[in-house]
Structure formats: C-alpha cells, structure tokens
C-alpha atoms as a PDB file:
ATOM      1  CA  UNK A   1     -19.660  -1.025  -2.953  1.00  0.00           C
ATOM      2  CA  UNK A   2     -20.080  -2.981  -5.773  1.00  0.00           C
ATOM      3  CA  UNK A   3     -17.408  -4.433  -8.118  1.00  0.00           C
ATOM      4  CA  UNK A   4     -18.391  -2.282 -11.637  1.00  0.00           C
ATOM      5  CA  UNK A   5     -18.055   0.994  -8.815  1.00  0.00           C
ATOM      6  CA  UNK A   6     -14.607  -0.153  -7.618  1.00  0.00           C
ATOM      7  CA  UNK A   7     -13.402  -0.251 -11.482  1.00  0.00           C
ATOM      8  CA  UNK A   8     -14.930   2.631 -12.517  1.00  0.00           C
ATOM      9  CA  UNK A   9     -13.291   4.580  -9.311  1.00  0.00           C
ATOM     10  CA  UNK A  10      -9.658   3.251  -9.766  1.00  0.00           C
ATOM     11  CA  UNK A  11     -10.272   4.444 -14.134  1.00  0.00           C
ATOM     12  CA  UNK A  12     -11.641   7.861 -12.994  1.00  0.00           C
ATOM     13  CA  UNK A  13      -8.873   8.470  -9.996  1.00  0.00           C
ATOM     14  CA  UNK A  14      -6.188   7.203 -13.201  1.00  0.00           C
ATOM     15  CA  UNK A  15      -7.759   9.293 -15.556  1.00  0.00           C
ATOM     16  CA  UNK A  16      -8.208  12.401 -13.482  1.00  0.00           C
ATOM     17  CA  UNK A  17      -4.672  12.432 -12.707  1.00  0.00           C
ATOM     18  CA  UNK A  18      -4.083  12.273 -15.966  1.00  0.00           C
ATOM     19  CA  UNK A  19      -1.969   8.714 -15.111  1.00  0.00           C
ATOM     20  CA  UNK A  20      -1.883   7.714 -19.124  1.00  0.00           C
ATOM     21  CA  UNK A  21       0.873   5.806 -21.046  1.00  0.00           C
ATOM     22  CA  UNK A  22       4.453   7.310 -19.943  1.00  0.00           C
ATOM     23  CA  UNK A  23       3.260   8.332 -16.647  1.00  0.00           C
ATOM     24  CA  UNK A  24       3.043   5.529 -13.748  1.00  0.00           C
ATOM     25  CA  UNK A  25       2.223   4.977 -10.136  1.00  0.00           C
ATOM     26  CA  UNK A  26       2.509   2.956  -7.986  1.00  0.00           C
ATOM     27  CA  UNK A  27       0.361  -0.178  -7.736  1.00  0.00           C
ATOM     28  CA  UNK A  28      -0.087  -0.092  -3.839  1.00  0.00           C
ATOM     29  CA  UNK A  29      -1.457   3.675  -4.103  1.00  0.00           C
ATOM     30  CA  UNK A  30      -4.644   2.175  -5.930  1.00  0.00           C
ATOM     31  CA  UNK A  31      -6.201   1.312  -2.698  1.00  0.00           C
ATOM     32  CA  UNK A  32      -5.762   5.183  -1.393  1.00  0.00           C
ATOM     33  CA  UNK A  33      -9.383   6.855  -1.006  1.00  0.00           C
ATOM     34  CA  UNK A  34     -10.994   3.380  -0.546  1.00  0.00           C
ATOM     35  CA  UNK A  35     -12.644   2.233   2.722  1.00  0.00           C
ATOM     36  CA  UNK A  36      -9.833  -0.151   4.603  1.00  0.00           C
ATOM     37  CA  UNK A  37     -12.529  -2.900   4.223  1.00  0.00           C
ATOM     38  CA  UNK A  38     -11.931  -3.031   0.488  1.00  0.00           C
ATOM     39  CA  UNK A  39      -8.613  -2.482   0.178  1.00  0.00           C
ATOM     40  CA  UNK A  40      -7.957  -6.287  -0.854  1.00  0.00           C
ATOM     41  CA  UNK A  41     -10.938  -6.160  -3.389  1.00  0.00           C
ATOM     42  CA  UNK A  42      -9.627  -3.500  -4.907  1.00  0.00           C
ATOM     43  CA  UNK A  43      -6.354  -4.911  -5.695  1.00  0.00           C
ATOM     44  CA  UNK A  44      -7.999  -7.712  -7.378  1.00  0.00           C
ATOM     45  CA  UNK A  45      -9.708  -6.191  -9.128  1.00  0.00           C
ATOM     46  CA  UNK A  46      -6.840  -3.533 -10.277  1.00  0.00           C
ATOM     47  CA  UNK A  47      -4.936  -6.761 -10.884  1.00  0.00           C
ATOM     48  CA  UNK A  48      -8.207  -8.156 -13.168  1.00  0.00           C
ATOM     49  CA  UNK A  49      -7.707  -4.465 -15.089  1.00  0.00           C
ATOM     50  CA  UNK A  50      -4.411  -5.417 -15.989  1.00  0.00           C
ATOM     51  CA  UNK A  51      -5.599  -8.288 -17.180  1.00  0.00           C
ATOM     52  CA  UNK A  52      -8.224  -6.536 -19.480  1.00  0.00           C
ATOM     53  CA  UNK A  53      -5.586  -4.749 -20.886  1.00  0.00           C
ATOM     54  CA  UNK A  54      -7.043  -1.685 -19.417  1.00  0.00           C
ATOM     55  CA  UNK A  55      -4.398  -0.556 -17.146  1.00  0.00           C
ATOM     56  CA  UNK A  56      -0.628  -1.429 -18.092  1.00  0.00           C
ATOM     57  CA  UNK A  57       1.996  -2.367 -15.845  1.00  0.00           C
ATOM     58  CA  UNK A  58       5.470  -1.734 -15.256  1.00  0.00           C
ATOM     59  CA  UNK A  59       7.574  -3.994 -13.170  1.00  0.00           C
ATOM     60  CA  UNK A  60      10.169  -2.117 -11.334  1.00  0.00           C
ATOM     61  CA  UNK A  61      12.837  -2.685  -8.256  1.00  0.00           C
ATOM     62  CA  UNK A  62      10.959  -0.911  -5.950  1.00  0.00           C
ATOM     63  CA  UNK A  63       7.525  -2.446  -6.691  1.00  0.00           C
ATOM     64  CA  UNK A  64       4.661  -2.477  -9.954  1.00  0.00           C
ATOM     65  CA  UNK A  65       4.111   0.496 -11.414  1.00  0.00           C
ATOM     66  CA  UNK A  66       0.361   0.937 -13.026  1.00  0.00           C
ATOM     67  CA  UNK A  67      -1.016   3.298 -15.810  1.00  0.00           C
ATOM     68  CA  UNK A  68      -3.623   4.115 -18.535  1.00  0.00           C
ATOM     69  CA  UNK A  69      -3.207   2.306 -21.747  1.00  0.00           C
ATOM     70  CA  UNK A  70      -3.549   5.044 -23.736  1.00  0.00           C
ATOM     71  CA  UNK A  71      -4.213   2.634 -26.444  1.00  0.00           C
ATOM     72  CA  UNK A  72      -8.022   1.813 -25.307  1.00  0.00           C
ATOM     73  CA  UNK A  73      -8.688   5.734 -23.850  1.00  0.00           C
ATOM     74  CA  UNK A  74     -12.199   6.130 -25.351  1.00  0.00           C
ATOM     75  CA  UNK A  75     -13.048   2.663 -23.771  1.00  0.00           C
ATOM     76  CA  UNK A  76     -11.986   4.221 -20.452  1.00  0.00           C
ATOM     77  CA  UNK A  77     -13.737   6.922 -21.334  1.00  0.00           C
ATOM     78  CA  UNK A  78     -17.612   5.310 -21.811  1.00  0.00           C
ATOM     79  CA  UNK A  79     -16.613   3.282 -18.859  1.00  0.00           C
ATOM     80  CA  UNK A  80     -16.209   5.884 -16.608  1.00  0.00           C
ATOM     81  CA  UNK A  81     -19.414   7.899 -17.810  1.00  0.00           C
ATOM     82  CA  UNK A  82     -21.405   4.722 -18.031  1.00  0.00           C
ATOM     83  CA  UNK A  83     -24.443   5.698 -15.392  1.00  0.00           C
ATOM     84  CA  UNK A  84     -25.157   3.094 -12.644  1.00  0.00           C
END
C-alpha cells in the first residue's frame, strides 16, 4: 500500500466517523483496520498529518488524542475524493 493510500485511509476512517474539531480519539486506534505490517508506517505518517496541520492533536494523561481540523475540511475533502 502506498503512502498517498495510507493518508487518504486514516482522513476517510476520521471523516466517516465524523472525528472533526471537539471530538477526539485516540492516536493508537489509527492503526485499527490496517494490515499489522503497516502499523508503524501508519503512525508516521499520522504523525506527518499532524504536522500538515491536517489532523490536530490533543495531549492528554492517558495518551494523544487525534482529530479533524475542522479548519482545512474542504482540503480533507478533495483529498479523500482525489482518484488514484
């Protein structure tokens, strides 16, 4: 699986859940519904998301906390449709 298909999954599983602004979960659930092979790229490249600005982050005691920015929802939105 290629990288732009790893990011487009993790924005689509976000967005389907409807995972936008107020509404968090937890960073380590990202992984869920990937092969086990590529669990660790996926975490990098959730973690390069955050970076982007794309996904926001909340630090909390029991672990991060991940979510939409609802700020940048119609980028989220072409990326997701964008056709491989």
């Amino acid at each position: 699986m290629e990288r732009d298909a790893i990011r487009r999954k993790i924005l689509k599983k976000l967005y389907v859940h409807r995972i936008i602004q107020h509404k968090h979960t937890s960073f380590d659930n990202l992984p869920k519904g990937f092969p086990s092979h590529l669990r660790g790229q996926v975490k990098e490249i959730a973690e390069q998301l955050i970076k982007e600005g794309l996904l926001l982050s909340k630090p909390t005691n029991y672990g991060l906390e991940v979510s939409l920015n609802h700020k940048r929802i119609e980028e989220i939105e072409e990326i997701i449709e964008e056709i491989l």
